[in-house]
C-alpha atoms as a PDB file:
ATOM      1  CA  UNK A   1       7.564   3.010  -8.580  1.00  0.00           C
ATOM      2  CA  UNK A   2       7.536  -0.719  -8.182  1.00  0.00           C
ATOM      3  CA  UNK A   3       7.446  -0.439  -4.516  1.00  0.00           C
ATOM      4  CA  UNK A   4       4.778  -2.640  -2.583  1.00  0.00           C
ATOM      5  CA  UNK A   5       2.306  -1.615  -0.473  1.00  0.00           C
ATOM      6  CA  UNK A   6      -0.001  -2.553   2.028  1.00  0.00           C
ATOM      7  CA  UNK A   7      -3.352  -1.049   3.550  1.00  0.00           C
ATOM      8  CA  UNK A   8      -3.384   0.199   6.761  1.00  0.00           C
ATOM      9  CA  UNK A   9      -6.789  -0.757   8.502  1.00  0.00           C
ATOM     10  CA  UNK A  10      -6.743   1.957  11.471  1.00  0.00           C
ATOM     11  CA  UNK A  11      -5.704   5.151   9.119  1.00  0.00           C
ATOM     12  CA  UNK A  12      -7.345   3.756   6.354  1.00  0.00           C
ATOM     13  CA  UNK A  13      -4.346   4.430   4.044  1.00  0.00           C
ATOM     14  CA  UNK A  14      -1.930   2.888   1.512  1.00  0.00           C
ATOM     15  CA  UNK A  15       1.466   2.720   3.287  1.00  0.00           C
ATOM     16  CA  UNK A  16       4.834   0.502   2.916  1.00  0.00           C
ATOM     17  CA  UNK A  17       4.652  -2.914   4.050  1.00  0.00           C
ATOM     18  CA  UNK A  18       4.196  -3.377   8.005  1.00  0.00           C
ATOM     19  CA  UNK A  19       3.539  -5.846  10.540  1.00  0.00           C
ATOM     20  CA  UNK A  20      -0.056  -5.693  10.736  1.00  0.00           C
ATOM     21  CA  UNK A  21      -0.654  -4.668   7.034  1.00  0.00           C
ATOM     22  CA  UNK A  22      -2.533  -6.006   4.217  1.00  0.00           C
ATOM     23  CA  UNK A  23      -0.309  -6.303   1.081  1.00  0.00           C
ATOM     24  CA  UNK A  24      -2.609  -4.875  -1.756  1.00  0.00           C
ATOM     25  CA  UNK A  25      -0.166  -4.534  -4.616  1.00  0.00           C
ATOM     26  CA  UNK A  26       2.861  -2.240  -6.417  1.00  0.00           C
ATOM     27  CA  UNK A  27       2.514   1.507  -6.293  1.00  0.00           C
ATOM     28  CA  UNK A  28       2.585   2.862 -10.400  1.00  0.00           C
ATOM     29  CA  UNK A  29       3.666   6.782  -9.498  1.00  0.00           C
ATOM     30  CA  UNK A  30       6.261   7.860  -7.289  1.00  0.00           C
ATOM     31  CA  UNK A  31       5.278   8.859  -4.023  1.00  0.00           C
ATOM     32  CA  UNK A  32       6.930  11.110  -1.316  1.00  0.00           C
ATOM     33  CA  UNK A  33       6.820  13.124   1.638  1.00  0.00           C
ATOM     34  CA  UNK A  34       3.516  15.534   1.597  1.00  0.00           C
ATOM     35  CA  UNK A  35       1.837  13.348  -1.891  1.00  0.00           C
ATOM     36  CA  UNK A  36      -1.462  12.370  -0.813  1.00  0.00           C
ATOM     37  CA  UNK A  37      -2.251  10.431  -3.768  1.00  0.00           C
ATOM     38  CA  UNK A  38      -0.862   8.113  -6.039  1.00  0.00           C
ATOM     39  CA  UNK A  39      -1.638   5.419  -8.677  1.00  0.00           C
ATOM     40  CA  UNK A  40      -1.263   1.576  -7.171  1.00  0.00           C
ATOM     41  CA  UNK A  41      -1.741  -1.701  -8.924  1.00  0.00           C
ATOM     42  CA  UNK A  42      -3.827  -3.930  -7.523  1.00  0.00           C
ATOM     43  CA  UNK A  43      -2.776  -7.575  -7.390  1.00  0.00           C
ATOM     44  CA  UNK A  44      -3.460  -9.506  -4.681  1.00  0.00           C
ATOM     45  CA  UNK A  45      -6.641 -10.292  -2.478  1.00  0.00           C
ATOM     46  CA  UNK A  46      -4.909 -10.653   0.876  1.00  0.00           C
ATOM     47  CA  UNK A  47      -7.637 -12.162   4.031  1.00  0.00           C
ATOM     48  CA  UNK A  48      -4.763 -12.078   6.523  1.00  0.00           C
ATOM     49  CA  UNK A  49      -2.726  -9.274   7.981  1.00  0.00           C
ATOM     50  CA  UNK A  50       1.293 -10.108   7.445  1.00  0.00           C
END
């Protein structure tokens, strides 16, 4: 929890920061191997890729 995350354009996923990535906010609910969902916060409006 309190982890950021980005979208992934390509996979069109949530994933952990990456070159490439648009930060999209904090995930809420841990996550792990096999979860596909979980519960992120929203925060920023990102227009470039980091």
């Amino acid at each position: 929890m309190g982890v950021r995350v980005a979208w992934d354009t390509p996979a069109k996923q949530i994933k952990s920061p990456a070159v490439g990535f648009y930060p999209v906010g904090i995930a809420i609910e841990a996550a792990g191997n096999g979860v596909a969902t979980t519960k992120v916060r929203l925060d920023e409006l990102a227009t470039a890729a980091v």
